[in-house]
Protein backbone atom coordinates (compact mmCIF):
# COMPACT_ATOMS: atom_id res chain seq x y z
CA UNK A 1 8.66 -51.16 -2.73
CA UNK A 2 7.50 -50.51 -6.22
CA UNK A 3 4.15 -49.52 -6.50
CA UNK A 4 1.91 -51.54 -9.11
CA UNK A 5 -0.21 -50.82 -12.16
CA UNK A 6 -3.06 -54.26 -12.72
CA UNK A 7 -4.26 -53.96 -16.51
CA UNK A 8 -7.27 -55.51 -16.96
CA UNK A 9 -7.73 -57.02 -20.34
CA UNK A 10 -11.56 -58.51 -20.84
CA UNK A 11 -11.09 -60.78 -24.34
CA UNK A 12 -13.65 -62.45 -26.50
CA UNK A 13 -12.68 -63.54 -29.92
CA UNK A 14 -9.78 -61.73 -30.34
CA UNK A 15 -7.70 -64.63 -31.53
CA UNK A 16 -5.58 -62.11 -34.37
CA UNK A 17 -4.72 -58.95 -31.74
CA UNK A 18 -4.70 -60.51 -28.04
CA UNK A 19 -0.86 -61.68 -28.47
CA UNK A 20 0.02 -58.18 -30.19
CA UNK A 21 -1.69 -56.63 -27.43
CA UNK A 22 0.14 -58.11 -24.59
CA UNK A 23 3.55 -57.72 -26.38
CA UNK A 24 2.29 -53.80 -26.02
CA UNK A 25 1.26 -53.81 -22.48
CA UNK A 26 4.42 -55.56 -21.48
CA UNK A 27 6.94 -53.26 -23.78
CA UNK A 28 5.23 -50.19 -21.61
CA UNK A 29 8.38 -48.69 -19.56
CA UNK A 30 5.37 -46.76 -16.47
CA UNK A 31 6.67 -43.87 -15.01
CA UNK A 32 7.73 -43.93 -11.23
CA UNK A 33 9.18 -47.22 -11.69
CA UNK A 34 5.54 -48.72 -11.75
CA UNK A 35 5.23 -52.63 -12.21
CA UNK A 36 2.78 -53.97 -14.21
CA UNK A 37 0.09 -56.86 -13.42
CA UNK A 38 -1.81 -58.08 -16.47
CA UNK A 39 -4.98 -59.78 -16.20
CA UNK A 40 -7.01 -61.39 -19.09
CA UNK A 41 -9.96 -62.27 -18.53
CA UNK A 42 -11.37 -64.91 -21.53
CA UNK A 43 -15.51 -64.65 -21.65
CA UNK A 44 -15.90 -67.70 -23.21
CA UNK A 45 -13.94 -67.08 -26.79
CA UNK A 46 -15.12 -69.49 -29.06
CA UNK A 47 -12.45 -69.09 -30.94
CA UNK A 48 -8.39 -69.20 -30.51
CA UNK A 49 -8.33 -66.63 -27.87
CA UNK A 50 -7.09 -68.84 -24.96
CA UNK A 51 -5.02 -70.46 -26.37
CA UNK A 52 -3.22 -68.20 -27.54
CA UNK A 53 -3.61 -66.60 -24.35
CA UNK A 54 -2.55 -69.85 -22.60
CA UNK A 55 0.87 -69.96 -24.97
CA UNK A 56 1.78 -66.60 -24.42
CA UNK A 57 1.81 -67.05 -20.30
CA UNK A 58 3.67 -70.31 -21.03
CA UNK A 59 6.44 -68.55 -23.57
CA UNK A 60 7.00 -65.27 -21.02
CA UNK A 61 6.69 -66.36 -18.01
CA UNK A 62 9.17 -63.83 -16.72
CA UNK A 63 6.08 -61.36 -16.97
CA UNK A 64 3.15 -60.92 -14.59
CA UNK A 65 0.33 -62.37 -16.96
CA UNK A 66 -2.59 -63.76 -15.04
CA UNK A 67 -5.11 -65.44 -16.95
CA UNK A 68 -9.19 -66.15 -15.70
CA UNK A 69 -11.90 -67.85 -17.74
CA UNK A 70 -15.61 -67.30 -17.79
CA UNK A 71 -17.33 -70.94 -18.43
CA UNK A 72 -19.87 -69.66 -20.10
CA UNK A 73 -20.19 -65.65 -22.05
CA UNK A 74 -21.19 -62.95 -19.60
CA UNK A 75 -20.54 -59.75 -21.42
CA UNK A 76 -17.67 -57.03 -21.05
CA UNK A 77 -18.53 -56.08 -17.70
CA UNK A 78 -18.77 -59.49 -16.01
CA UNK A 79 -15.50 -59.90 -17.21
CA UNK A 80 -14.16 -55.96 -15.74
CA UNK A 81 -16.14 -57.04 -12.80
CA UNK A 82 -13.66 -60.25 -12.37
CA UNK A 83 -10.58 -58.64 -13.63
CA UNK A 84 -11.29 -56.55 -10.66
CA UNK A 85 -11.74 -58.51 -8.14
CA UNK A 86 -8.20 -60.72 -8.87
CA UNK A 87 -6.36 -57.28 -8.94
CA UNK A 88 -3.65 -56.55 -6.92
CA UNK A 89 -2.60 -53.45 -7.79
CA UNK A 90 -2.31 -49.89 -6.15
CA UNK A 91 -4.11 -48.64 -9.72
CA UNK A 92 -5.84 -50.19 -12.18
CA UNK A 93 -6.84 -49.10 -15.59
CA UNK A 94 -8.64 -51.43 -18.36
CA UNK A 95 -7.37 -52.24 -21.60
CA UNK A 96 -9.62 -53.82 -24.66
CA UNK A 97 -7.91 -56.49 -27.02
CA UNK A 98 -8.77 -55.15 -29.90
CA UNK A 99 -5.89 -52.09 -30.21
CA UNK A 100 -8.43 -49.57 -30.76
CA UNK A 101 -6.49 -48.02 -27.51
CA UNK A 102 -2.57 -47.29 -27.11
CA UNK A 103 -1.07 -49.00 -24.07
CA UNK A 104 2.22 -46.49 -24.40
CA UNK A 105 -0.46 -43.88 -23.08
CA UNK A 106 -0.71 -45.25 -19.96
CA UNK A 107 1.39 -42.39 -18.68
CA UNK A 108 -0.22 -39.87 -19.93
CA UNK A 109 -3.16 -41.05 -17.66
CA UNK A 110 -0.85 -42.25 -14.52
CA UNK A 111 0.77 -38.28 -14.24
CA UNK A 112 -2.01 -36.73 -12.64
CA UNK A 113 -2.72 -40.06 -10.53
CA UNK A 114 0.79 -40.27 -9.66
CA UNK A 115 1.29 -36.86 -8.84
CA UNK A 116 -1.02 -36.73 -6.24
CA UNK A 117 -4.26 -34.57 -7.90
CA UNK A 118 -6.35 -37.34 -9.16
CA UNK A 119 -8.38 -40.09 -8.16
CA UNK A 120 -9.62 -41.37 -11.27
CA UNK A 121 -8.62 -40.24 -15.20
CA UNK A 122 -10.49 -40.55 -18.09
CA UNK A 123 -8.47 -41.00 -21.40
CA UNK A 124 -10.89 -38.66 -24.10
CA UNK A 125 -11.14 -39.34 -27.41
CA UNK A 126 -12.35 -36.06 -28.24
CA UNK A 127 -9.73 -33.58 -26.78
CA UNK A 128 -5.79 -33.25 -27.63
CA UNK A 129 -3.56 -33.74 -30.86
CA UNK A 130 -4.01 -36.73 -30.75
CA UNK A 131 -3.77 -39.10 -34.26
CA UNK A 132 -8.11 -40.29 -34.67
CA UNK A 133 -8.80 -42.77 -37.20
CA UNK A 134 -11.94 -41.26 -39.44
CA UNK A 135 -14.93 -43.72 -39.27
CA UNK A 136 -18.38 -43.71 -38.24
CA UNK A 137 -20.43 -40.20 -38.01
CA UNK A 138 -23.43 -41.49 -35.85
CA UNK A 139 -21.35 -43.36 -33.42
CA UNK A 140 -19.17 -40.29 -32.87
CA UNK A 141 -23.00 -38.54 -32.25
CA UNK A 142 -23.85 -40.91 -29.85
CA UNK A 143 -21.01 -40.93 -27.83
CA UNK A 144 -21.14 -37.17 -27.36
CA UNK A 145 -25.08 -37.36 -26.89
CA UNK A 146 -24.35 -40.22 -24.06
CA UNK A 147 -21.37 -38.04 -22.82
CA UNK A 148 -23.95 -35.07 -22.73
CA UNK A 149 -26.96 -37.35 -20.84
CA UNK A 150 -24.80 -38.54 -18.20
CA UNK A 151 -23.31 -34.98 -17.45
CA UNK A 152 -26.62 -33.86 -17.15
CA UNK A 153 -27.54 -36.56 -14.31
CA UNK A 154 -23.78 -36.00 -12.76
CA UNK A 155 -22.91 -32.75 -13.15
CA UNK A 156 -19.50 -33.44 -14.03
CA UNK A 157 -18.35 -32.00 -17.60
CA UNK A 158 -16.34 -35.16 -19.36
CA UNK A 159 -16.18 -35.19 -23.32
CA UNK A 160 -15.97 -38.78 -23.54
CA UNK A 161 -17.85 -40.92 -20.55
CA UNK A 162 -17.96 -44.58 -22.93
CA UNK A 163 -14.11 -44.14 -23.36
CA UNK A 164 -12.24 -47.43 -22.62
CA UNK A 165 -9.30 -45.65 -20.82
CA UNK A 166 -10.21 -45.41 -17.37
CA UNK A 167 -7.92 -45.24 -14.32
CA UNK A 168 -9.02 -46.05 -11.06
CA UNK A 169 -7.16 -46.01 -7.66
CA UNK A 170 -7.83 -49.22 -6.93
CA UNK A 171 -9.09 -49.01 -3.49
CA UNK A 172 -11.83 -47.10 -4.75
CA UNK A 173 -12.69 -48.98 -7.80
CA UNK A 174 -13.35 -51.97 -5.85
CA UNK A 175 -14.95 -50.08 -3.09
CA UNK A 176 -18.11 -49.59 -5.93
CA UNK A 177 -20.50 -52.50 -5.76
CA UNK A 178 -21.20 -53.09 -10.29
CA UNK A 179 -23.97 -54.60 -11.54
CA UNK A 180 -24.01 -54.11 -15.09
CA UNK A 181 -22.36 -57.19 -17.28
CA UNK A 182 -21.94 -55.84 -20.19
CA UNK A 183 -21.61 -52.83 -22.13
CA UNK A 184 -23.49 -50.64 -19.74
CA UNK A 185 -20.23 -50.40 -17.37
CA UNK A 186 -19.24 -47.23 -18.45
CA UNK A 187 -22.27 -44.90 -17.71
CA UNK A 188 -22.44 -47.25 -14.45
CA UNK A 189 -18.99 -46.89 -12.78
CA UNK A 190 -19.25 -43.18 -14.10
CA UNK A 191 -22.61 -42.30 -12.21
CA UNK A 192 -21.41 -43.65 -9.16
CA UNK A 193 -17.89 -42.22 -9.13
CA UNK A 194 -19.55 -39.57 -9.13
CA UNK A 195 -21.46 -39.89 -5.83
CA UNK A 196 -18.17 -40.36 -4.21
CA UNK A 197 -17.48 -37.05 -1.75
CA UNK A 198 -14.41 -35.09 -2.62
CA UNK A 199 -13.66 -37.62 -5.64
CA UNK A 200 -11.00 -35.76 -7.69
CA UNK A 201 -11.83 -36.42 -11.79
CA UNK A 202 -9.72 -35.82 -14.84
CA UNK A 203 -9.23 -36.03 -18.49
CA UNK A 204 -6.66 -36.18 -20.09
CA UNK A 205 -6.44 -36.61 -24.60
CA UNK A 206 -5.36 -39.86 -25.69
CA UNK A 207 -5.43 -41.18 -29.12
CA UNK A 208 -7.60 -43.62 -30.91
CA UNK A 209 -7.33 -46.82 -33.50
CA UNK A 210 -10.82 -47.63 -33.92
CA UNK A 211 -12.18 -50.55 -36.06
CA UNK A 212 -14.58 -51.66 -38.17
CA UNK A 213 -17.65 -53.82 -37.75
CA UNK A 214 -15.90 -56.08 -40.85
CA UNK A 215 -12.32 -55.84 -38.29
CA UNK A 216 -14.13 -56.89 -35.01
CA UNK A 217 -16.20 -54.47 -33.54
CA UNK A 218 -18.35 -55.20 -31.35
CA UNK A 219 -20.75 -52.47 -29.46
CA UNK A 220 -24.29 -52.28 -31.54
CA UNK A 221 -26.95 -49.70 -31.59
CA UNK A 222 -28.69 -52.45 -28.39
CA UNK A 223 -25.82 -51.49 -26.20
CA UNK A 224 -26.11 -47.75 -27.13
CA UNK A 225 -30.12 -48.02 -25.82
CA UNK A 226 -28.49 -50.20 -22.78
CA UNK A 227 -26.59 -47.30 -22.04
CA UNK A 228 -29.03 -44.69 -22.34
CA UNK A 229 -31.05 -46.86 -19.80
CA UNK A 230 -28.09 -46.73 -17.51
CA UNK A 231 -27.37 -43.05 -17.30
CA UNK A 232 -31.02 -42.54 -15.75
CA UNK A 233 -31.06 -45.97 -13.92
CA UNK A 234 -28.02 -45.13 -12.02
CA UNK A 235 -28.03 -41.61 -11.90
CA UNK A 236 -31.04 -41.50 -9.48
């Protein structure tokens, strides 16, 4: 029996790139004859999101779409933290709406998984030959200077801890109790990996699409504080 990939996809207000990013998930050929599980999860969109969402599932329904809806906005997290829960899947890797991230790299994380060295991977932004798109200088600072803080408190040497590409064996992804609902996942589920004995971490380069505040983008300077709080919080 095939073995299964769940792609979580938390969604809010992404009414112009949610279709375009399912049509990417699902053209994905995974290597070892992986399926694929996709899971939206809609935080409350006030805008087209769901429906679109909703006409999608309806027009393919030869693929494994899954869609779950928040009643009210929770944040990022809360909707990880359901995506999560709902999966299925021997791994399970998260993948924003927004196209910021390339879904045809999900290989490059699954090798090491699949060949039996790793129990998580972290897609980097910062290592590779990978194509970058040029934008903003002080988020690019505080990314590394978050990256660097929650080394510090884990002793593990990642270049990019608030990447989006992160892929879990699912068993022990949902073996890790999560608190935080919003942006503050990443420093979370990274401190406690972590504390996991024998956990087996890599990184692998991956490229990145990134967006503008004026295109969609979400995570503020508040989230980057949030963050900062959640290094120390978790890490002890």
């Amino acid at each position: 029996m095939n073995e299964l990939l769940t792609v979580i996809v938390p969604a809010y207000n992404e009414e112009d790139t949610i279709c375009t990013i399912l049509n990417k998930i699902s053209a994905v050929e995974l290597i070892n004859n992986l399926k694929k599980e996709i899971i939206v999860v809609d935080d409350c969109s006030s805008d087209l999101t769901l429906t679109k969402v909703q006409s999608y599932i309806n027009v393919h329904p030869e693929l494994d779409v899954k869609l779950l809806v928040h009643q009210y906005n929770k944040g990022k997290g809360a909707a990880i933290h359901t995506g999560i829960e709902k999966a299925s899947g021997d791994y399970l890797i998260v993948q924003d709406a927004d196209l910021e991230y390339d879904p045809n790299e999900f290989n490059i994380l699954l090798k090491p998984m699949l060949d039996g060295v790793a129990d998580v991977v972290y897609g980097s932004r910062f290592m590779g030959g990978k194509p970058h798109r040029i934008l903003f200088f002080w988020h690019s600072i505080g990314n590394k200077f978050l990256t660097f803080l929650s080394n510090m408190f884990t002793n593990l040497n990642l270049t990019d801890m608030e990447t989006c590409y992160k892929l879990f064996r699912s068993d022990i992804i949902k073996g890790i109790p999560l608190k935080e609902q919003r942006f503050g996942f990443e420093p979370e589920v990274t401190a406690k990996i972590s504390k996991i004995k024998q956990i087996r971490i890599y990184e692998v380069g991956i490229s990145y699409y990134g967006r503008t505040y004026q295109e969609g983008k979400k995570i503020n300077w508040k989230d980057g504080f949030r963050a900062l709080y959640c290094i120390v919080k978790y890490a002890l």
